[in-house]
N, C-alpha and C. Protein backbone atom coordinates (compact mmCIF):
# COMPACT_ATOMS: atom_id res chain seq x y z
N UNK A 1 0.84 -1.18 0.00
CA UNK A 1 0.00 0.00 0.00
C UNK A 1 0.89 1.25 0.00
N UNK A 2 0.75 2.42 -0.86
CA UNK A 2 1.37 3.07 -1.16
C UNK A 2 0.75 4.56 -0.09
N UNK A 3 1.92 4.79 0.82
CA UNK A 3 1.51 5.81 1.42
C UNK A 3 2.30 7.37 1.16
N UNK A 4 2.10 8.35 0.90
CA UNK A 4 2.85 9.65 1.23
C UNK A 4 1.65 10.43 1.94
N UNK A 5 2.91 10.74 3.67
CA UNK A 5 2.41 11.92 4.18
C UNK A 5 3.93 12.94 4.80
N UNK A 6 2.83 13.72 4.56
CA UNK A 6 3.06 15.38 4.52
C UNK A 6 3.28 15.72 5.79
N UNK A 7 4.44 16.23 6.04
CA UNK A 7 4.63 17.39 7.42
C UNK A 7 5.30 18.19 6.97
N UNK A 8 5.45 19.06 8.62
CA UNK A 8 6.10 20.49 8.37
C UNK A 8 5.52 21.71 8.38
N UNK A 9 4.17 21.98 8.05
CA UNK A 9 3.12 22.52 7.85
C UNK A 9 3.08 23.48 9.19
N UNK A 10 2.17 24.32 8.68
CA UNK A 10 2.72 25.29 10.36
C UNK A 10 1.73 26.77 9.61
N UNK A 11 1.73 27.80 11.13
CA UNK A 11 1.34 29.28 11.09
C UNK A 11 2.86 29.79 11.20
N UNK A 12 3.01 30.74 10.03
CA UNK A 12 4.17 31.56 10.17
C UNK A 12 3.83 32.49 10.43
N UNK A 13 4.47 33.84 9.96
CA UNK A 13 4.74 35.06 9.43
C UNK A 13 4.90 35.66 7.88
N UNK A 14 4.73 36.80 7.58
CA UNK A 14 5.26 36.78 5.85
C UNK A 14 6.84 36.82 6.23
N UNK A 15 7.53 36.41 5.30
CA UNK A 15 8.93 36.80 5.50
C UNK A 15 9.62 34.93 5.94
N UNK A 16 8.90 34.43 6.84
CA UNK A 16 9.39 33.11 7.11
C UNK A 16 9.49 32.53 6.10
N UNK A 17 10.10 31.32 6.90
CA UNK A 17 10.17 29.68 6.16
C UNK A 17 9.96 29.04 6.95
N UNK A 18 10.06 27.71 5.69
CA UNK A 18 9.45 27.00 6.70
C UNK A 18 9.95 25.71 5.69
N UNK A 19 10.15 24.42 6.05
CA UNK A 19 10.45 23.28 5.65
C UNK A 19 9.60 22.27 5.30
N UNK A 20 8.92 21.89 4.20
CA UNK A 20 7.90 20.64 4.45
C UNK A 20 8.76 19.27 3.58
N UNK A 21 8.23 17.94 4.26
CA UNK A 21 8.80 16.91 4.55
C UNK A 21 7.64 16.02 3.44
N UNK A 22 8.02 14.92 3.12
CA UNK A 22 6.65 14.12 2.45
C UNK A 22 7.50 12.62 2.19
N UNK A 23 7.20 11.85 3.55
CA UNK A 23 7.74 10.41 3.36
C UNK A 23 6.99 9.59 2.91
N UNK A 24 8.22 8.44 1.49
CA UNK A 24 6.86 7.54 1.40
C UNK A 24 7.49 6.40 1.44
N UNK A 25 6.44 5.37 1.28
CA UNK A 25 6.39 3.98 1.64
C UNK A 25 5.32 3.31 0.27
N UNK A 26 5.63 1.81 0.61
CA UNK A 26 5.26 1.27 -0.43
C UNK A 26 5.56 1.12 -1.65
N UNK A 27 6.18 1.90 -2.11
CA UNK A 27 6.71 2.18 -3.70
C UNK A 27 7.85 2.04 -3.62
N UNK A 28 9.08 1.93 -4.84
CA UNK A 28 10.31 1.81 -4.96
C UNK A 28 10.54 3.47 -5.38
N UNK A 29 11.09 4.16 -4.40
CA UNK A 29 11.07 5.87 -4.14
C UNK A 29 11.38 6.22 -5.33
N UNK A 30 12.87 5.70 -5.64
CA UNK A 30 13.82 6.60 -6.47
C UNK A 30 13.24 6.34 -8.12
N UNK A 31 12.12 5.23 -8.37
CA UNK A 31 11.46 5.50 -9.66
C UNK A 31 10.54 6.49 -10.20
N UNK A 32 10.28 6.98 -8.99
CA UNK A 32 9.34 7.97 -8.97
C UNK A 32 9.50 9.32 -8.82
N UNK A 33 8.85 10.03 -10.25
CA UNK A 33 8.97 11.57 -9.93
C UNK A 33 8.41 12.19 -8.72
N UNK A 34 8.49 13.46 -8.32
CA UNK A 34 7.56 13.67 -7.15
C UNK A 34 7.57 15.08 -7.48
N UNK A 35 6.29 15.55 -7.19
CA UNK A 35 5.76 16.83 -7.10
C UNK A 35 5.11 17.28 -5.64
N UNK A 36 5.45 18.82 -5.64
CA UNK A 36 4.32 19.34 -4.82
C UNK A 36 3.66 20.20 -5.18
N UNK A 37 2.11 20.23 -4.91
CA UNK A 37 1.16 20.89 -5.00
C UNK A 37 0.64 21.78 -4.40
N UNK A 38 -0.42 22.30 -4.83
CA UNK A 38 -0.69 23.52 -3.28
C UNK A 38 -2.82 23.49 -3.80
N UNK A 39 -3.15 24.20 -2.62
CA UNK A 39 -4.51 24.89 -3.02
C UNK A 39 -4.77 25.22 -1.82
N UNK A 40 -5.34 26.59 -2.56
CA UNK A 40 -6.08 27.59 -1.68
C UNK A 40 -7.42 27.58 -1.63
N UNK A 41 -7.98 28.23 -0.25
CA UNK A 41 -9.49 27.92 -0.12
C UNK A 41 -9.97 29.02 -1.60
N UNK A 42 -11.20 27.95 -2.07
CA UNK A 42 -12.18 28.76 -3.22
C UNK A 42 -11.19 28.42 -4.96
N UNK A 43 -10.12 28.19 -4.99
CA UNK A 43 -9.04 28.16 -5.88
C UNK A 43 -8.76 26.75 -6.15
N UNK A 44 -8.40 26.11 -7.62
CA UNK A 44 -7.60 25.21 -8.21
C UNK A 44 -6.55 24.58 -7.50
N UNK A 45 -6.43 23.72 -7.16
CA UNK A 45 -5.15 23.06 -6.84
C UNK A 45 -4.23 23.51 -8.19
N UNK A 46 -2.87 23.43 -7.63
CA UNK A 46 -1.74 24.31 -8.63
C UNK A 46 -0.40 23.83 -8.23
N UNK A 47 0.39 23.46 -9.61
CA UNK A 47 1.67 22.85 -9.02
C UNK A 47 2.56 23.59 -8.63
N UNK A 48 3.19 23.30 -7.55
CA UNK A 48 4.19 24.59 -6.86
C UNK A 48 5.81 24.07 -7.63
N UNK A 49 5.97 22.91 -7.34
CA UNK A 49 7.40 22.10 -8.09
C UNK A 49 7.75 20.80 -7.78
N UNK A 50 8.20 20.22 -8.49
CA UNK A 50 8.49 18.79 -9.02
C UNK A 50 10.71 18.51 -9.14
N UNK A 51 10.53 17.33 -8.70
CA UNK A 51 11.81 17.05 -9.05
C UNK A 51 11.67 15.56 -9.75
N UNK A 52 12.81 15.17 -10.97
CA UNK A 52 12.70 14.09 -11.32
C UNK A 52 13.37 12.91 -10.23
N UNK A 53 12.77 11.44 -10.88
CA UNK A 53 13.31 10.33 -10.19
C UNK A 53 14.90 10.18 -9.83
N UNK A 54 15.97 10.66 -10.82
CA UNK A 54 16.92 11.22 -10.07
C UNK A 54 17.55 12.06 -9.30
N UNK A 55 16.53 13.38 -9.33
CA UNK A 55 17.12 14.71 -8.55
C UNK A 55 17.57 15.57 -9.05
N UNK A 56 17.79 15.07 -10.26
CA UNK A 56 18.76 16.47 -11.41
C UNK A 56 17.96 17.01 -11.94
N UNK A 57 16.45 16.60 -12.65
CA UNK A 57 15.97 17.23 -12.96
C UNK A 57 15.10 18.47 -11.88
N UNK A 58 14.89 19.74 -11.86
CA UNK A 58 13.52 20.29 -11.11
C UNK A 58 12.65 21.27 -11.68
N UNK A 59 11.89 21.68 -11.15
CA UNK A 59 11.34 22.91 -11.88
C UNK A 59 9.96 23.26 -11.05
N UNK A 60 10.13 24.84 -11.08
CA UNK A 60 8.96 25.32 -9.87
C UNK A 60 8.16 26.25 -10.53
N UNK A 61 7.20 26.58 -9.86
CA UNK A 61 6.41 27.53 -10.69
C UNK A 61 6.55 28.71 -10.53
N UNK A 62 6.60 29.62 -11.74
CA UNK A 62 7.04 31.14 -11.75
C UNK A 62 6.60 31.86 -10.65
N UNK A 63 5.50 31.70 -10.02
CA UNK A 63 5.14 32.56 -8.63
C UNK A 63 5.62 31.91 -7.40
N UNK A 64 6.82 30.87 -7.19
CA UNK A 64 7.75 30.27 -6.27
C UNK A 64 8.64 30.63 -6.31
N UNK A 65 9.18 30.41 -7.58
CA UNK A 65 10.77 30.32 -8.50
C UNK A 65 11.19 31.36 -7.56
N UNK A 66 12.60 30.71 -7.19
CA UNK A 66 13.57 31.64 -6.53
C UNK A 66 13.29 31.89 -4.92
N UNK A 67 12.37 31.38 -4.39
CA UNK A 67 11.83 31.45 -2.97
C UNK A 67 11.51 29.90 -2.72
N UNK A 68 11.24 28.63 -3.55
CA UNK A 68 11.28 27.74 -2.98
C UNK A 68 11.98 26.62 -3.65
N UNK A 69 12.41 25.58 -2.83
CA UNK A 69 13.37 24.66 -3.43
C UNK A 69 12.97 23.12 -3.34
N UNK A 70 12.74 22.43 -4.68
CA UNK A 70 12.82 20.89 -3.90
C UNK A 70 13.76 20.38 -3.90
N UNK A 71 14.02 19.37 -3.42
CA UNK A 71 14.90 17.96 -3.30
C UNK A 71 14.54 16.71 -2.53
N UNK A 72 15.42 16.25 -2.98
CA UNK A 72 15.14 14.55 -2.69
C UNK A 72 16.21 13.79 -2.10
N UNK A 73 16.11 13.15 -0.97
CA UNK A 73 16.90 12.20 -0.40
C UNK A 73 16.29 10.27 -0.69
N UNK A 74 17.00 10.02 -1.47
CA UNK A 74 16.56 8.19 -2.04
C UNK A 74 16.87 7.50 -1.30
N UNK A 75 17.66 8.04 -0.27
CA UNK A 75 18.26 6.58 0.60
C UNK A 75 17.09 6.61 1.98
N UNK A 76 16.21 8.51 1.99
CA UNK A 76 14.87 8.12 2.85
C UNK A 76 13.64 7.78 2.89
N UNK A 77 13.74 7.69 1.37
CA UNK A 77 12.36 7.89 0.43
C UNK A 77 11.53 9.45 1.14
N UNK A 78 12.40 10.29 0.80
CA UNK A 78 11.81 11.49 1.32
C UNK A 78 12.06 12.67 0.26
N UNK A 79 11.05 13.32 0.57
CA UNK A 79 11.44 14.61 -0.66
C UNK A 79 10.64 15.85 0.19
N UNK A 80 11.41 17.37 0.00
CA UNK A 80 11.52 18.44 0.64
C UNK A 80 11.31 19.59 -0.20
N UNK A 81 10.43 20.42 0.33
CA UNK A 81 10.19 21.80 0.04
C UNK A 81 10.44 22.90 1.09
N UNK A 82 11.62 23.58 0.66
CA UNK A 82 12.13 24.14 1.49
C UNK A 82 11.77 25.66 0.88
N UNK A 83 11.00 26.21 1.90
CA UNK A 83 10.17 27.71 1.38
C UNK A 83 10.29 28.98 2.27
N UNK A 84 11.11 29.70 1.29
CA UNK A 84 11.75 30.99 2.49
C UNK A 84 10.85 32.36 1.43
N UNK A 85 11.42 33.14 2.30
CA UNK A 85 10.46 34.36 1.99
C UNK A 85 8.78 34.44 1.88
N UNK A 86 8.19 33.69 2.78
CA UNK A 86 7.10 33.59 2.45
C UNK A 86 5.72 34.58 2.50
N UNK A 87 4.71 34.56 1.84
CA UNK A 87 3.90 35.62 1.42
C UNK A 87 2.81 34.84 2.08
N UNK A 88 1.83 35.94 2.41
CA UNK A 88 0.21 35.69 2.76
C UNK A 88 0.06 34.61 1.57
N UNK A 89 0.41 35.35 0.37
CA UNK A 89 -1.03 34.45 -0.75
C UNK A 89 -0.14 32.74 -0.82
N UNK A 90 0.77 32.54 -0.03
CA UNK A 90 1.61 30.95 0.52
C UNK A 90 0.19 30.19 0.49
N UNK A 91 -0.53 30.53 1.67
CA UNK A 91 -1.48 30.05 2.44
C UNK A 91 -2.11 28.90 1.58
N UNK A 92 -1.91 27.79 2.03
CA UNK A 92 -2.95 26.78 1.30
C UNK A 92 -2.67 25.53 1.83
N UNK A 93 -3.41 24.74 1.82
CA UNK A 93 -2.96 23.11 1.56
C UNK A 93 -2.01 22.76 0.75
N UNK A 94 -1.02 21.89 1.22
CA UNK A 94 0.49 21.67 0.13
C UNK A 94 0.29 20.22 0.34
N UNK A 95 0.32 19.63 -1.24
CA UNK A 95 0.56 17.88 -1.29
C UNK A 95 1.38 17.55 -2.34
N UNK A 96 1.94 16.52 -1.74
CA UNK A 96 2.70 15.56 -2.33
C UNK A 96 2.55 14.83 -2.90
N UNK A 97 2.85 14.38 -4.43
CA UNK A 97 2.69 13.06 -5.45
C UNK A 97 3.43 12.73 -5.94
N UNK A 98 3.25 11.30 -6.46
CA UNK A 98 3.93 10.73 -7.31
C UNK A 98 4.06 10.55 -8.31
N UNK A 99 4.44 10.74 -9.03
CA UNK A 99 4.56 10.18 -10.49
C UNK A 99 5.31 8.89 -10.86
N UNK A 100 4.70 7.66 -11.54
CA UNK A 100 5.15 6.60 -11.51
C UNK A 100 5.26 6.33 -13.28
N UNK A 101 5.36 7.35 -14.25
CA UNK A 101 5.81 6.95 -15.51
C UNK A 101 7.07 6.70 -15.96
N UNK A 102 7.65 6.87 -14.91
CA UNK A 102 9.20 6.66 -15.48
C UNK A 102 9.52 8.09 -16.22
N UNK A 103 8.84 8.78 -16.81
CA UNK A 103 9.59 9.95 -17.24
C UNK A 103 10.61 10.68 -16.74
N UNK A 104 11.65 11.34 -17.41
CA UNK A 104 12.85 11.67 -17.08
C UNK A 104 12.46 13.06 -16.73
N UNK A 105 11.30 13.77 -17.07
CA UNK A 105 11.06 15.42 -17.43
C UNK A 105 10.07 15.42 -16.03
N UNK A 106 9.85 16.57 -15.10
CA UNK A 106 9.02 16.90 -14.50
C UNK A 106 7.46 17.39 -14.68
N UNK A 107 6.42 16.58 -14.43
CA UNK A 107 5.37 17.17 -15.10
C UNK A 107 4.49 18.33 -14.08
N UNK A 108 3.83 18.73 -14.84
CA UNK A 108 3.07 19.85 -14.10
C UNK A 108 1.16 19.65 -13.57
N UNK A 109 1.32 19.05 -14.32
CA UNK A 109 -0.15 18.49 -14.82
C UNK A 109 -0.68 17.54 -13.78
N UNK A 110 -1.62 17.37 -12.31
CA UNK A 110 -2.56 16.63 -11.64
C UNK A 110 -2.58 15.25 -12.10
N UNK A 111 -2.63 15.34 -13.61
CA UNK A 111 -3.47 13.97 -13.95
C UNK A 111 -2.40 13.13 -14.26
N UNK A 112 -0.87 13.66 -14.23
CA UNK A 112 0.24 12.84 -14.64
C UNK A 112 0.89 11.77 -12.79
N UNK A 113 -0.01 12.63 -11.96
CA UNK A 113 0.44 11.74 -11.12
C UNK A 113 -0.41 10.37 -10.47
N UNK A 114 0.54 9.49 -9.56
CA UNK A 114 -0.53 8.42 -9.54
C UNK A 114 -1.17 8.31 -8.20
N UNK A 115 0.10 8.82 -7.28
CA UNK A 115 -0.31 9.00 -5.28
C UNK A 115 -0.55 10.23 -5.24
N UNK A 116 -1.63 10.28 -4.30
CA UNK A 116 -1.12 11.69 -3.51
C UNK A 116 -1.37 11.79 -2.15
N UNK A 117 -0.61 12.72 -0.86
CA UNK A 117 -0.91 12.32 0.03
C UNK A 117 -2.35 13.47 0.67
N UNK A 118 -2.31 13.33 2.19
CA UNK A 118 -3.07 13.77 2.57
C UNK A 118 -3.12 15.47 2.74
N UNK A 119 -2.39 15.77 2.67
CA UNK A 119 -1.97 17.34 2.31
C UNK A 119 -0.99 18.13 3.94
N UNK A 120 -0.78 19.25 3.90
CA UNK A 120 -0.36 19.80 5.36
C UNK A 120 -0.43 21.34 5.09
N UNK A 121 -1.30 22.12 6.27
CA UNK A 121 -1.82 23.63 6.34
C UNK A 121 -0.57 24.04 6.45
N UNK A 122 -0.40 25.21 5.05
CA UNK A 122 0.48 26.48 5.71
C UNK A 122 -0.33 27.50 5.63
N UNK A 123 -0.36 28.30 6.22
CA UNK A 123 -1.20 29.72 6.39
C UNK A 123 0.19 30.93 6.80
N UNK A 124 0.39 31.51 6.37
CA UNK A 124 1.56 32.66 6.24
C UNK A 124 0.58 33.92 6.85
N UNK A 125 1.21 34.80 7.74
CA UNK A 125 0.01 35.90 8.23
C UNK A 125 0.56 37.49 8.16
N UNK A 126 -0.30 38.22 7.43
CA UNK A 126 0.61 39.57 7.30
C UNK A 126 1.12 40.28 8.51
């Protein structure tokens, strides 16, 4: 049974960071791309950034870029979003997925993944 959950999650400040965590189980880690997601109350779920099954690949979304970072540790089956400078409009549910196509490229797209976990609140406060 394939699990990813989400920590790290927290009430900041604008200006903070903050670290989120997303361990998984069940799956063979390092085949799998992994993304994180976000959504805000009333709003689309929206991809924040993705790293490929090796780590070399990443890519975040233009309203992150440069304020947040992923990576991946294979030997924990763990993967990290590490998010500094943070803004009110942060605020949302952040989740974690998988992608299990083997693709080498990071996708952006909901429907390309196959897990996802249960999500974890950040709320950022002016």
């Amino acid at each position: 049974q394939v699990q990813l959950v989400e920590s790290g999650g927290g009430l900041v400040q604008a200006g903070d960071s903050l670290r989120l965590s997303c361990a998984a189980s069940g799956l063979t880690f390092s085949n799998y791309a992994m993304g994180w997601f976000r959504q805000a109350p009333g709003k689309e779920r929206e991809f924040v950034c993705g790293v490929g099954w090796s780590g070399t690949l990443k890519a975040c979304a233009d309203n992150v870029k440069g304020r947040f970072t992923i990576s991946r540790d294979n030997a924990k089956n763990t993967v990290y979003l590490q998010m500094n400078s943070l803004k009110p409009e942060d605020t949302a549910v952040y989740y974690c997925a998988a992608d299990g196509s083997g693709s080498f490229f990071v996708k952006r797209e909901m429907s390309s993944y196959d897990y996802w976990g249960q999500g974890t609140q950040v709320t950022v406060s002016s």
